[in-house]
Protein backbone atom coordinates (compact mmCIF):
# COMPACT_ATOMS: atom_id res chain seq x y z
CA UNK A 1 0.00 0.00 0.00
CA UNK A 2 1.18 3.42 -0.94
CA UNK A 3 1.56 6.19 1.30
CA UNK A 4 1.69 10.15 1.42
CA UNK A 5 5.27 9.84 3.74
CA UNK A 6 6.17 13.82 3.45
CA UNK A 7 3.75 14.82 6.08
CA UNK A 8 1.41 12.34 8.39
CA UNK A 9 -1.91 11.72 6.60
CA UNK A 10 -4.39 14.35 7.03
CA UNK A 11 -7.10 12.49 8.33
CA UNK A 12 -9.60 15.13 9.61
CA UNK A 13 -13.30 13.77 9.82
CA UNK A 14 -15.37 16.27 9.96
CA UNK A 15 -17.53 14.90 13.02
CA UNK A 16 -17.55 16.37 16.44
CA UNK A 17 -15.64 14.31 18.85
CA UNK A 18 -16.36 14.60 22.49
CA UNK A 19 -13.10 16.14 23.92
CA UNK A 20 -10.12 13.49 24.86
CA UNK A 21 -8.02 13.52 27.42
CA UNK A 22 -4.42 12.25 26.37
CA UNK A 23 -4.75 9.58 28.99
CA UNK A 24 -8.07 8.51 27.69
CA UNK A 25 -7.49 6.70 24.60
CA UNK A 26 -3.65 6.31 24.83
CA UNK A 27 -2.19 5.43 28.96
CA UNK A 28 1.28 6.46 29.20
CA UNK A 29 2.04 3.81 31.36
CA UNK A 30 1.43 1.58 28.43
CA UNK A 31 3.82 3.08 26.02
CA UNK A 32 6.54 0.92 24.42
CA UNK A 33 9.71 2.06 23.46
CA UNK A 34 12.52 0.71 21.02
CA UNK A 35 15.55 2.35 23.00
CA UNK A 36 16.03 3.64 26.75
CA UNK A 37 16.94 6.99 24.84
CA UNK A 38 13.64 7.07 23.43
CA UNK A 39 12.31 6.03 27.33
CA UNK A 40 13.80 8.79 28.87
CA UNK A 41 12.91 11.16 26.38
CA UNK A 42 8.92 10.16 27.12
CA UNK A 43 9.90 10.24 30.41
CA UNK A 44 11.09 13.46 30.76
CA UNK A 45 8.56 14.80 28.73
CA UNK A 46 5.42 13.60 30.66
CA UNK A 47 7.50 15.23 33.86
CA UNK A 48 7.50 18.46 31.71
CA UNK A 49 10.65 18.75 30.73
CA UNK A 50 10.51 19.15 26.61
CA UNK A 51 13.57 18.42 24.67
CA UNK A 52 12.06 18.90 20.65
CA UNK A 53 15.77 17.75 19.56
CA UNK A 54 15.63 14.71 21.91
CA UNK A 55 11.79 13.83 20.70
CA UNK A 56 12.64 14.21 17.38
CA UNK A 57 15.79 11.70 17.07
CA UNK A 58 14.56 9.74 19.70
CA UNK A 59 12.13 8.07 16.71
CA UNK A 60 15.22 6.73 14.97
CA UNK A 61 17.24 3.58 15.62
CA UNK A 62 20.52 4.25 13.86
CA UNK A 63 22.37 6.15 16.35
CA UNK A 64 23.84 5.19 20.05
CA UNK A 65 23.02 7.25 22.42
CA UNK A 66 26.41 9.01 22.69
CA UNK A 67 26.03 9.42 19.25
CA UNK A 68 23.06 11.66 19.71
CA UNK A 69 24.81 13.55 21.98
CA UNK A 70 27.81 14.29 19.95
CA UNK A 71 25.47 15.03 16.95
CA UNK A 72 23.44 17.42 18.88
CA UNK A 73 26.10 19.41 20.35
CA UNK A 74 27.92 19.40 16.44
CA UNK A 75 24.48 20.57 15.67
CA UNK A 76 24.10 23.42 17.86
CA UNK A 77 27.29 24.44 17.89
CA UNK A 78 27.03 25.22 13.79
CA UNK A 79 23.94 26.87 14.61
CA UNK A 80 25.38 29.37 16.74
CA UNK A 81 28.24 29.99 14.11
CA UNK A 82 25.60 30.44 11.55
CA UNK A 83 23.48 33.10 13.71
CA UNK A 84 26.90 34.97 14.43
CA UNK A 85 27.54 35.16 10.87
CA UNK A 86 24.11 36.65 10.14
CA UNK A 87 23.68 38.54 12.75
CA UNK A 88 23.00 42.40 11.46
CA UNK A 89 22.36 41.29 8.26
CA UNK A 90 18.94 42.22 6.35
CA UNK A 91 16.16 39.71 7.83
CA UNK A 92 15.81 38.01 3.89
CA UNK A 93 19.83 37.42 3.49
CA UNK A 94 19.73 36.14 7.35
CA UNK A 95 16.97 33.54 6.38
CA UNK A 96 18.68 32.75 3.12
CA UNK A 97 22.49 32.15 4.55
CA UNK A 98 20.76 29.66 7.25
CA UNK A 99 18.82 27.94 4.63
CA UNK A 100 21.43 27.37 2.38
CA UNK A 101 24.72 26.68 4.79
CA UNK A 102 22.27 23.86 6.50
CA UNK A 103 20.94 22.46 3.18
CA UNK A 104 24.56 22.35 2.33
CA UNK A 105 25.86 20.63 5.28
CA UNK A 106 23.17 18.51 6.24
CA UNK A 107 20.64 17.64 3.28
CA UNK A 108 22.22 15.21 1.09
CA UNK A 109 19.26 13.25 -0.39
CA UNK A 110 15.69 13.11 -0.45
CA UNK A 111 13.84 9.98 1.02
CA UNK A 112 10.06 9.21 1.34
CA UNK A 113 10.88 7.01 4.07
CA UNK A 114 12.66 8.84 6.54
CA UNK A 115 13.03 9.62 10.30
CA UNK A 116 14.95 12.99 11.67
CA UNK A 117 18.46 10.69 12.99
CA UNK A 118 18.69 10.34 9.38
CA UNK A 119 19.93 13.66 8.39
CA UNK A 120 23.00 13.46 11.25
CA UNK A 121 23.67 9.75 10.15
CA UNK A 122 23.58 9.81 6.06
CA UNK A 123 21.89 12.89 5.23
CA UNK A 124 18.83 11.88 3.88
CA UNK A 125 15.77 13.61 4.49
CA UNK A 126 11.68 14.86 3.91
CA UNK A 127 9.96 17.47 4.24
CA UNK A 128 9.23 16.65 7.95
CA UNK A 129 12.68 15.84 9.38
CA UNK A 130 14.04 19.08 7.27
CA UNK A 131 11.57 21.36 8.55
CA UNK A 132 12.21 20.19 11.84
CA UNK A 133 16.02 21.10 11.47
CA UNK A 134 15.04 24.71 10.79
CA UNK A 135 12.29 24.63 13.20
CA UNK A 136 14.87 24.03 15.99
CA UNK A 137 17.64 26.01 13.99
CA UNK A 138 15.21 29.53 14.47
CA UNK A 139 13.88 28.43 17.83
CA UNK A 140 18.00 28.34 19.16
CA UNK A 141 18.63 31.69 17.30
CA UNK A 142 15.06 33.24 18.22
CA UNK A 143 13.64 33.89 15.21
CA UNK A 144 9.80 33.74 14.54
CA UNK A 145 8.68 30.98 12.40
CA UNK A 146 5.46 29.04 11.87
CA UNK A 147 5.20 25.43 10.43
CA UNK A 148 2.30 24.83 8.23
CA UNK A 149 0.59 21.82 7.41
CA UNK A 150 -1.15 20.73 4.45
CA UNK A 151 -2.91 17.67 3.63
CA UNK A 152 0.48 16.15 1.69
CA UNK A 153 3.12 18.44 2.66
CA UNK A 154 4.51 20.32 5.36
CA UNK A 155 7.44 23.68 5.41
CA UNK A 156 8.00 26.42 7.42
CA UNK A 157 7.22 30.32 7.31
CA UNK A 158 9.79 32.38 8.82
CA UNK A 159 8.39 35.77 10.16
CA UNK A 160 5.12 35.20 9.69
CA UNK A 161 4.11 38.34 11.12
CA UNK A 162 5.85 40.34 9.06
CA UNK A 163 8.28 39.35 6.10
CA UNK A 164 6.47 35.65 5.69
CA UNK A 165 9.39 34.11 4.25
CA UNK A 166 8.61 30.73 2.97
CA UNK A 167 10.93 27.73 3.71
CA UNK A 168 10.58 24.93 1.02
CA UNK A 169 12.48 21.68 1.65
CA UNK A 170 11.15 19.64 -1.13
CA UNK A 171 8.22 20.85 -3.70
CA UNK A 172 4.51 19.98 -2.32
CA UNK A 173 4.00 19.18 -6.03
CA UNK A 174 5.92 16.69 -6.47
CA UNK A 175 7.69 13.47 -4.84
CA UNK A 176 4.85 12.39 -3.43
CA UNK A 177 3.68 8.32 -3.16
CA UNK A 178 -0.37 8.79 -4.22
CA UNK A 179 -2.86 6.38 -1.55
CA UNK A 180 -3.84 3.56 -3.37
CA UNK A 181 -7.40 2.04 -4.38
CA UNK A 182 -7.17 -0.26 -1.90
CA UNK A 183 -6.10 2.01 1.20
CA UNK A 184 -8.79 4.93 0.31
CA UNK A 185 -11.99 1.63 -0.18
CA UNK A 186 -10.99 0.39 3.16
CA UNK A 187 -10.67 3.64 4.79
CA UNK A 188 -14.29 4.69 3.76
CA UNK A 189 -15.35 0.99 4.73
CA UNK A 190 -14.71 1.91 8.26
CA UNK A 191 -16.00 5.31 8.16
CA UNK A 192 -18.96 3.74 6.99
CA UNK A 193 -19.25 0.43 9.72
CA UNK A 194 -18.18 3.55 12.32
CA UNK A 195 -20.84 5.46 11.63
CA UNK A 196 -19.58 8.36 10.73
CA UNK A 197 -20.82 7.87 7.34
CA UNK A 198 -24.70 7.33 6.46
CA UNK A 199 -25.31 4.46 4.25
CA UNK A 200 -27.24 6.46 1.79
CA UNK A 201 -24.33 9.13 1.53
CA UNK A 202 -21.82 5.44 0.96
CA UNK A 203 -23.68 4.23 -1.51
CA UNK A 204 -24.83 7.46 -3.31
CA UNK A 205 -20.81 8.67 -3.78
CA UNK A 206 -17.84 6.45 -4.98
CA UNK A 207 -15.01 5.82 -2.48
CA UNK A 208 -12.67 8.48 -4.40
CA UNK A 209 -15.05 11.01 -3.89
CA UNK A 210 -15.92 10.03 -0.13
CA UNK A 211 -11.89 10.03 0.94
CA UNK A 212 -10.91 13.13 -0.42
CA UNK A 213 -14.10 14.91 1.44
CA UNK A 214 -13.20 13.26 4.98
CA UNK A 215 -9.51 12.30 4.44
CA UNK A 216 -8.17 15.75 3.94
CA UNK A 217 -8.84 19.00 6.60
CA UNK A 218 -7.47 22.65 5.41
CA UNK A 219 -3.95 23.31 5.95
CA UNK A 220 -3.31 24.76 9.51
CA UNK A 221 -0.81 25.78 11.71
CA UNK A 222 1.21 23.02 14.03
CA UNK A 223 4.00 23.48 16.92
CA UNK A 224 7.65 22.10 16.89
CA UNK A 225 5.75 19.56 19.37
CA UNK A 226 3.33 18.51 17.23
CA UNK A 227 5.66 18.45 14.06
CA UNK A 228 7.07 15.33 16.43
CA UNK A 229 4.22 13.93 16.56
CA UNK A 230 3.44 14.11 12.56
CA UNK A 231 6.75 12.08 12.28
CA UNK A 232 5.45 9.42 14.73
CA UNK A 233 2.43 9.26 13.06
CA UNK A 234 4.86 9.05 9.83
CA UNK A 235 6.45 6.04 11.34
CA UNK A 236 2.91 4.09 11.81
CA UNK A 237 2.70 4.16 8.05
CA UNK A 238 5.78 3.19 7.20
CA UNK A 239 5.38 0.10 9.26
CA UNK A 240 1.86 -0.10 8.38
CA UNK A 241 3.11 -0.36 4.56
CA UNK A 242 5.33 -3.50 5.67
CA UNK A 243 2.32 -4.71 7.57
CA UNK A 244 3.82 -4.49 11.13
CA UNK A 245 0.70 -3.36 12.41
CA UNK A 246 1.34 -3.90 15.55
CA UNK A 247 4.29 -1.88 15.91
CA UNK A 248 2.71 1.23 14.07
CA UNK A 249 -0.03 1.36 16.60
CA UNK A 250 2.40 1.31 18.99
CA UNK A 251 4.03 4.87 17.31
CA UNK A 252 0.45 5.97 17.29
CA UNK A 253 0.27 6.06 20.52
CA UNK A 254 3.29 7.90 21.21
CA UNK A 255 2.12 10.36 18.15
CA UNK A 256 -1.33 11.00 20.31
CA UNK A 257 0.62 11.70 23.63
CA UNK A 258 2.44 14.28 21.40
CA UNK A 259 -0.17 15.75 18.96
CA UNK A 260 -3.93 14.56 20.56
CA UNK A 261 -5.45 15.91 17.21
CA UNK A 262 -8.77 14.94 15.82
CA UNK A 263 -6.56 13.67 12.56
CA UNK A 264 -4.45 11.69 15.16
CA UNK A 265 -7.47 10.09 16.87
CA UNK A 266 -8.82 8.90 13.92
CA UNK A 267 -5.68 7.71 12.56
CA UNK A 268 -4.83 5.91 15.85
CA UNK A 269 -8.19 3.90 16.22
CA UNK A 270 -7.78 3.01 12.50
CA UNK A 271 -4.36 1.26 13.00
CA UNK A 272 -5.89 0.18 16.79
CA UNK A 273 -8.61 -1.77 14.66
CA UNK A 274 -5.47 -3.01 11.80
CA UNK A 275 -3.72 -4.61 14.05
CA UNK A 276 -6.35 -6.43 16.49
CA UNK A 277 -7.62 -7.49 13.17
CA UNK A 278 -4.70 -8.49 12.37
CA UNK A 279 -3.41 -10.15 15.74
CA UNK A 280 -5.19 -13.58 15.61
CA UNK A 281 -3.80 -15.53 18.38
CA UNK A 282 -5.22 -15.04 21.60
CA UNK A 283 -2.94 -14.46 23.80
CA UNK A 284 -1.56 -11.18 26.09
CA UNK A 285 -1.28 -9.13 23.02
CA UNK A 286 -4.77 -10.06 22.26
CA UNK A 287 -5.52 -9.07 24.81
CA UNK A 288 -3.86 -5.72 25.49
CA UNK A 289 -5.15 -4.61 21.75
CA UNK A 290 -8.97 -5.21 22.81
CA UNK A 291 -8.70 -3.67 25.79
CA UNK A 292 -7.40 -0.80 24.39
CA UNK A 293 -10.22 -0.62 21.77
CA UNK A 294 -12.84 -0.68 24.48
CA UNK A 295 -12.03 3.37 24.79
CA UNK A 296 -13.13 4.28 21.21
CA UNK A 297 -16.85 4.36 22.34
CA UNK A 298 -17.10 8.02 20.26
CA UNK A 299 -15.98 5.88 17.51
CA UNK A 300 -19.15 3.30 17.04
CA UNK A 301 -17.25 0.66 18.79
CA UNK A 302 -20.10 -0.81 21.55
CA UNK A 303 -19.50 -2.92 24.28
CA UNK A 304 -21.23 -5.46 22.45
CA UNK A 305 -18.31 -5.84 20.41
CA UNK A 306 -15.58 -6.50 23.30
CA UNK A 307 -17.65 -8.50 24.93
CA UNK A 308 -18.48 -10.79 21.99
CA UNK A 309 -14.73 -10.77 21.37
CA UNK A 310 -14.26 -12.39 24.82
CA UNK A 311 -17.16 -14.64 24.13
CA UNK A 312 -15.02 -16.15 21.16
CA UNK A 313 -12.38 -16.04 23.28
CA UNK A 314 -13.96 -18.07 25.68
CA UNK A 315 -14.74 -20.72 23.37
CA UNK A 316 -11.30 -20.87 21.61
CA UNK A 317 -9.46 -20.77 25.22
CA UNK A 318 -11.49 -22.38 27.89
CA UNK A 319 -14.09 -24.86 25.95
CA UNK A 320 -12.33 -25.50 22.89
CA UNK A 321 -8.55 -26.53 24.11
CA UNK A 322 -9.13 -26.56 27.69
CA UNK A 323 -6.50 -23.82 28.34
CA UNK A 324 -7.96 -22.14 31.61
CA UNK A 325 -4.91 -20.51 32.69
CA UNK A 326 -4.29 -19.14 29.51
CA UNK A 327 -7.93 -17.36 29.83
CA UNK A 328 -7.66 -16.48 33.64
CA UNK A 329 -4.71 -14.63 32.41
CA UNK A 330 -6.57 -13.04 29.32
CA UNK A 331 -9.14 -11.71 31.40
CA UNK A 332 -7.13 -9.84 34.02
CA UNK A 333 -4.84 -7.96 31.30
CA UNK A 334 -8.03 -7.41 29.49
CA UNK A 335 -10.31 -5.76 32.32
CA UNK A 336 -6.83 -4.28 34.02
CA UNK A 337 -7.11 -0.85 32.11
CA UNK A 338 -11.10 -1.05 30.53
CA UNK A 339 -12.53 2.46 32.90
CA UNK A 340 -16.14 1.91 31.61
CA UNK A 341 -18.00 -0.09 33.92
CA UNK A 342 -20.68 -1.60 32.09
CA UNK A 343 -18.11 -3.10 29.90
CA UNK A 344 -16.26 -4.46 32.96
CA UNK A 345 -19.44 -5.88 34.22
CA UNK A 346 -20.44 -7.70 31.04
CA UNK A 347 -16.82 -8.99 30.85
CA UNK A 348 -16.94 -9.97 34.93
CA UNK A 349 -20.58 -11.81 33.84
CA UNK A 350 -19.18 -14.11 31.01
CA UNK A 351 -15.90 -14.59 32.31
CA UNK A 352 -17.67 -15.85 36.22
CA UNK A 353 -20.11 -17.72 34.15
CA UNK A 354 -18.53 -19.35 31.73
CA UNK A 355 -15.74 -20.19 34.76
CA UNK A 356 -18.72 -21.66 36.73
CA UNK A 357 -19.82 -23.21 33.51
CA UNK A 358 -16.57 -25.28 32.60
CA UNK A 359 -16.26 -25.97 35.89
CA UNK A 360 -19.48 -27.75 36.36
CA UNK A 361 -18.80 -29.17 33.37
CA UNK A 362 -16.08 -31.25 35.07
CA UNK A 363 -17.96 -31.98 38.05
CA UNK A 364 -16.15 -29.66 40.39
CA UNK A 365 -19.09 -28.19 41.66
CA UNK A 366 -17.70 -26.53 44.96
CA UNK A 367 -15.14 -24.81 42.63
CA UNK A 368 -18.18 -24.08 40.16
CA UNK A 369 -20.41 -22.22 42.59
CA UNK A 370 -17.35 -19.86 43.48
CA UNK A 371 -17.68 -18.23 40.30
CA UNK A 372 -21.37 -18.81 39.47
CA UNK A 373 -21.85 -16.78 42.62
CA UNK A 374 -19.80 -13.79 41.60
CA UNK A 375 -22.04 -14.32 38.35
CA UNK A 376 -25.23 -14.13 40.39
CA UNK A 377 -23.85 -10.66 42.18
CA UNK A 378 -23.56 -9.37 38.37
CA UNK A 379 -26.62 -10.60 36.92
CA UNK A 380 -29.39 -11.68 39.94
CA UNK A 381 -32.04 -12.53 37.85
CA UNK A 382 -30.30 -14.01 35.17
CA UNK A 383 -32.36 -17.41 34.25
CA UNK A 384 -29.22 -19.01 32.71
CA UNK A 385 -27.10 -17.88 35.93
CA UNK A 386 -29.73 -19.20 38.30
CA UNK A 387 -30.25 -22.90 36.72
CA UNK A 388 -26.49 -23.28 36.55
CA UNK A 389 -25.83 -22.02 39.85
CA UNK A 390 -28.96 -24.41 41.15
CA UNK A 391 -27.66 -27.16 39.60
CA UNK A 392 -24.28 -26.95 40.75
CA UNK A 393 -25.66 -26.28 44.24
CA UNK A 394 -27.55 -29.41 44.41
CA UNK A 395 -24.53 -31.10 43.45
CA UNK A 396 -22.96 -30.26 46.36
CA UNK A 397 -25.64 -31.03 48.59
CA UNK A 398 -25.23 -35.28 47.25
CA UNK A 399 -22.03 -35.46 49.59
CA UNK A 400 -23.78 -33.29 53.07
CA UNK A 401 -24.83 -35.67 55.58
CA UNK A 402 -26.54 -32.99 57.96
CA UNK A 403 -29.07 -31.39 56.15
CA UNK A 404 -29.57 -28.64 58.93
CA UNK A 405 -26.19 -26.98 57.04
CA UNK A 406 -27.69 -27.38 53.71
CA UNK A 407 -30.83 -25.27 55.13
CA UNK A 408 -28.13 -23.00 56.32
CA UNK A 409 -26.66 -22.73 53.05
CA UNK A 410 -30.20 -22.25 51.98
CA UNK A 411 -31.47 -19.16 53.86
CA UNK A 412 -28.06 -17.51 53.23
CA UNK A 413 -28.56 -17.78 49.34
CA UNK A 414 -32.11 -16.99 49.70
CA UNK A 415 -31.30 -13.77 51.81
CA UNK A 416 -28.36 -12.90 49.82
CA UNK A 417 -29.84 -13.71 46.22
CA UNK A 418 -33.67 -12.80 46.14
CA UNK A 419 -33.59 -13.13 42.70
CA UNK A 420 -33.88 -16.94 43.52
CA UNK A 421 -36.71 -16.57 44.86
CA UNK A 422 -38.87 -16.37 41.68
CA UNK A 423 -36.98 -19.41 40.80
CA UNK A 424 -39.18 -22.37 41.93
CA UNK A 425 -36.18 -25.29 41.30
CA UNK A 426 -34.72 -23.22 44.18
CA UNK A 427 -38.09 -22.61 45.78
CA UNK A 428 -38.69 -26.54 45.84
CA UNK A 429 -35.07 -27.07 47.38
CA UNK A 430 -35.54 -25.00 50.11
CA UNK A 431 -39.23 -26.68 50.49
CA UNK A 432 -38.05 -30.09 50.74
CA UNK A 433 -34.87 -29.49 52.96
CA UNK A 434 -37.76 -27.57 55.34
CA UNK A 435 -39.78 -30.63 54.80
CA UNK A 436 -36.86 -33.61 55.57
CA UNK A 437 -36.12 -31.36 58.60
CA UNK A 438 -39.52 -31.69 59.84
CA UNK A 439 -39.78 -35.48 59.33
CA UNK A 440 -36.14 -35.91 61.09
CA UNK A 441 -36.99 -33.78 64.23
CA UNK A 442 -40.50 -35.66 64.75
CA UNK A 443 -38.67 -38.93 64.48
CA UNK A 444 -36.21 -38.28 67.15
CA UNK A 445 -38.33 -36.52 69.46
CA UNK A 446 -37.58 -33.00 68.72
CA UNK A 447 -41.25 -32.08 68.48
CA UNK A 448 -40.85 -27.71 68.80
CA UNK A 449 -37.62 -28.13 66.17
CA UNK A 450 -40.35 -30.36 63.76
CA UNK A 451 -43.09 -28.02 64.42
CA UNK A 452 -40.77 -24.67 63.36
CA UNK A 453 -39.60 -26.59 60.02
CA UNK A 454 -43.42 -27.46 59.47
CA UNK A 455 -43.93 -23.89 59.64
CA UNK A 456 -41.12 -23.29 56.90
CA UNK A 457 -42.22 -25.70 54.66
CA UNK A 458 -45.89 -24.63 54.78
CA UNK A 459 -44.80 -20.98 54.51
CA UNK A 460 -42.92 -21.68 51.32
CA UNK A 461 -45.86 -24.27 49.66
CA UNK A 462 -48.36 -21.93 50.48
CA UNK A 463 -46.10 -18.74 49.05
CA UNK A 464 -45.58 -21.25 45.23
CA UNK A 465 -47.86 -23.34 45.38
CA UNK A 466 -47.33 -24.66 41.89
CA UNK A 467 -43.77 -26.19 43.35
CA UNK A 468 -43.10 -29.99 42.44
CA UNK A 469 -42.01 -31.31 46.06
CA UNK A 470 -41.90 -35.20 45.95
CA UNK A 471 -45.06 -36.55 47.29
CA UNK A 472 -43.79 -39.46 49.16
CA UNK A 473 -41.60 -37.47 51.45
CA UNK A 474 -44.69 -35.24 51.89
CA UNK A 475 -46.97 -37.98 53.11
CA UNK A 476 -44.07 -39.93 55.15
CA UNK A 477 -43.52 -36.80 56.88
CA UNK A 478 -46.77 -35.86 57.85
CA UNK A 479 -47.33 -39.62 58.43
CA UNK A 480 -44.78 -39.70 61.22
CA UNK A 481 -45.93 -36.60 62.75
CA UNK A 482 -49.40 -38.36 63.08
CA UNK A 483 -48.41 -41.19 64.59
CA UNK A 484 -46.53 -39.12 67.05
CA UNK A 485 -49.49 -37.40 68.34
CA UNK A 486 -51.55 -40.56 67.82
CA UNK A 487 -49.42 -42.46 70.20
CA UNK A 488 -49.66 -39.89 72.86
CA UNK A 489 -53.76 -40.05 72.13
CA UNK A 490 -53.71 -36.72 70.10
CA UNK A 491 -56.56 -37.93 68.01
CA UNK A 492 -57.89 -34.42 67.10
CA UNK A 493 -54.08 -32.98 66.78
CA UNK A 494 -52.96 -36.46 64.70
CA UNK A 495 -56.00 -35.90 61.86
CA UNK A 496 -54.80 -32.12 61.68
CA UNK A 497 -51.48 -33.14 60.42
CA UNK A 498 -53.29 -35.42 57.92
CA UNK A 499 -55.39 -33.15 56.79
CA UNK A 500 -52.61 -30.91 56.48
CA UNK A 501 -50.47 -33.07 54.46
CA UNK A 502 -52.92 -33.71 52.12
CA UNK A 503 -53.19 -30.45 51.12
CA UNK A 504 -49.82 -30.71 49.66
CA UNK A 505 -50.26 -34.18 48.44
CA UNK A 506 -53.71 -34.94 47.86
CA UNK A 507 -53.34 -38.67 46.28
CA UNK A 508 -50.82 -39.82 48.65
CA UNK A 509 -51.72 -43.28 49.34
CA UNK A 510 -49.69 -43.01 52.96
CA UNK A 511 -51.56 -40.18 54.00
CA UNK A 512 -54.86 -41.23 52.62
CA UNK A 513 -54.69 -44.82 54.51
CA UNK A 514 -53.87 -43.32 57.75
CA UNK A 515 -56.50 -40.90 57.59
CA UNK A 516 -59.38 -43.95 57.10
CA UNK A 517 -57.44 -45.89 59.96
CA UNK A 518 -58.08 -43.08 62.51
CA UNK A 519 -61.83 -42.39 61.44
């Protein structure tokens, strides 16, 4: 793909963008550098210390470090010779005896491709790095100057107050790589799936016509800061062109912390989308890349989208090869940065349920409802969440010999998770732990503990009464209660509890025999 290298592609949509913060979209925390000179240079800049000769070579990879520093100080030091030279002459034969005794000494070639280290290392140069050489040349020597930019160039004005003395490095009409087909269709593609063009304006207007209205802005003016930024932004195409996607997003993001332009943004969640897109293992850098496009909200990007990411995700890592470290590990890079918290919840939701889910899966129910209860806190009422979570509960209640805990367990869940209690599979576990209490206590004498758990059950009966409770526990229950107060010649009290029990379970042949027996 073919690039416009002189100056950094003037993306400019014309949409309003809600305002962003440079630690919005791009962390600097996150930041990766190629060299500790290009470290410290960030470094010291995000402190406040600027060094526009240190950000500008810092891009470059050709040059140690006390390289740079002899370079610079070579640089400078000509730059003061040249200013005593001109001082007192005529502001036009000062401008031109700096132009030309730098173009002498330090242009040697022009190259497309090129980063600002290269004009102290071989002497090749564009439009950016050599306006950037002047740039810093007038700023040592004080001399007013503007830098303009223009949709496929960029050069200097010095006195632009006054004499406006244009500084042309290279001729904006020519020398230029042209965008190709390809680049400008895709472009307007995303435009389109972001939104930010209507469908009937896509299809009414060919793509030509469509990048050249939202592609290029007017020409403006831009600082010596944000001309470092233009040649990061620079950089990301050039790798972009060799398909190292990954490593032009990662100049993008150093081109936003310098130059947090509307052209930038664009640009940067254009290569942010190249490179996930392009990333297709999923792994850390998977998941660093999504994460990071879960910011670009303004952009058309819903949470929908990362979270159905993580969905596939889920299936590739945790159901389809069984790798659940791998995933554990996916999810906390991926929700360590995401700020919006509807988009952590959703992520917190599948990853707890689909946790809960494999686990279950594998019979480790304890280790199951650990995560299906976190799911629960997310989503109470969820019907998927709730039958898992049921079923995983019940599980664990196969290997509980004293059922008194699993009441416990119970009336904590029930307190603690009243969406359950619409849920009559829970509704009808509760019941029936009430109920086996109630038949246990009557049959070892504990007639005011069976009495209370009576009470429970027929509270919870009454409350659903459409509950499927198992109709032989129901009559041997009641049964034994009978008997009880038969035995201590209770008839009245004895018929009560049959009566009783046959309101729950009106066919049961226990309860129905006893009943005839005592008449």
């Amino acid at each position: 793909m073919k690039k416009i290298y002189c100056l950094a592609i003037g993306i400019f949509i014309r949409v309003t963008l809600h305002a962003q913060s440079t630690d919005s979209l791009v962390h600097f925390s996150e930041l990766t550098f190629h060299s500790d000179f290009e470290r410290e240079t960030f470094q010291r800049f995000h402190k406040g210390d600027i060094d526009l000769f240190a950000l500008f070579i810092a891009n470059g990879s050709l040059l140690p470090t006390e390289k740079i520093t002899e370079k610079r100080e070579s640089f400078y030091n000509y730059v003061n010779l040249l200013g005593n030279e001109s001082a007192g002459k005529k502001t036009e034969k000062k401008i031109k005896t700096l132009y030309d005794n730098l173009h002498s000494k330090y242009l040697v070639k022009y190259e497309l491709v090129n980063h600002f280290e290269d004009i102290f290392y071989n002497g090749n140069f564009n439009c950016v790095s050599a306006t950037a050489m002047y740039a810093l040349t007038f700023d040592k020597l004080q001399i007013p100057y503007s830098i303009k930019e223009e949709p496929t160039h960029v050069y200097l004005v010095a006195y632009p107050n006054a004499e406006r003395i244009v500084l042309q490095t290279t001729s904006p009409l020519g020398g230029y790589y042209t965008l190709s087909d390809a680049f400008k269709q895709d472009f307007v593609k995303r435009l389109k799936e972001q939104k930010l063009i209507s469908a009937q304006e896509y299809t009414s207007q060919d793509s030509k016509a469509l990048f050249d209205k939202y592609y290029f802005g007017t020409d403006k003016e831009v600082s010596l800061q944000q001309l470092a930024g233009l040649q990061y932004v620079n950089d990301a195409l050039y790798k972009t062109d060799d398909k190292k996607t990954e490593e032009a997003f990662a100049q993008m993001e150093k081109a936003y912390i310098l130059y947090p332009s509307a052209r930038t943004t664009q640009l940067l969640y254009y290569i942010a989308t190249m490179a996930f897109d392009a990333h297709k293992v999923r792994d850390s850098t998977h998941a660093v890349l999504l994460s990071k496009l879960a910011r670009y909200k303004d952009f058309g990007l819903e949470p929908e989208m990362i979270v159905g990411e993580f969905i596939r995700t889920t299936q590739d890592l945790l159901f389809g090869s069984a790798r659940k470290q791998q995933y554990e590990q996916y999810y906390s890079i991926l929700t360590h940065s995401i700020t919006n918290q509807k988009i952590k919840d959703e992520l917190a939701y599948v990853y707890n349920y689909e946790s809960g889910r494999y686990l279950y899966n594998q019979a480790r129910t304890k280790d199951a409802l650990s995560f299906l209860e976190k799911a629960l806190i997310l989503k109470p009422n969820d019907v998927d969440a709730q039958a898992l979570f049921i079923a995983a509960l019940a599980q664990t209640f196969n290997s509980k010999n004293n059922n008194q805990d699993i009441i416990k367990t119970l009336d904590d869940y029930n307190t603690r998770f009243t969406g359950l209690q619409a849920n009559n599979h829970f509704n009808a576990m509760r019941a029936t732990a009430y109920l086996i209490q109630f038949n246990t206590s009557y049959a070892t004498n504990k007639i005011s503990e069976g009495d209370k758990y009576k009470t429970l059950f027929e509270s919870v009966a009454n409350q659903y009464p459409d509950l499927t409770i198992d109709s032989d526990l129901i009559g041997q229950s009641y049964s034994n209660a009978a008997v009880y107060y038969y035995r201590k010649g209770q008839v009245s009290k004895a018929r009560q509890f049959l009566s009783s029990g046959l309101k729950y379970a009106p066919n049961n042949y226990e309860l129905i025999s006893r009943q005839q027996m005592i008449r």
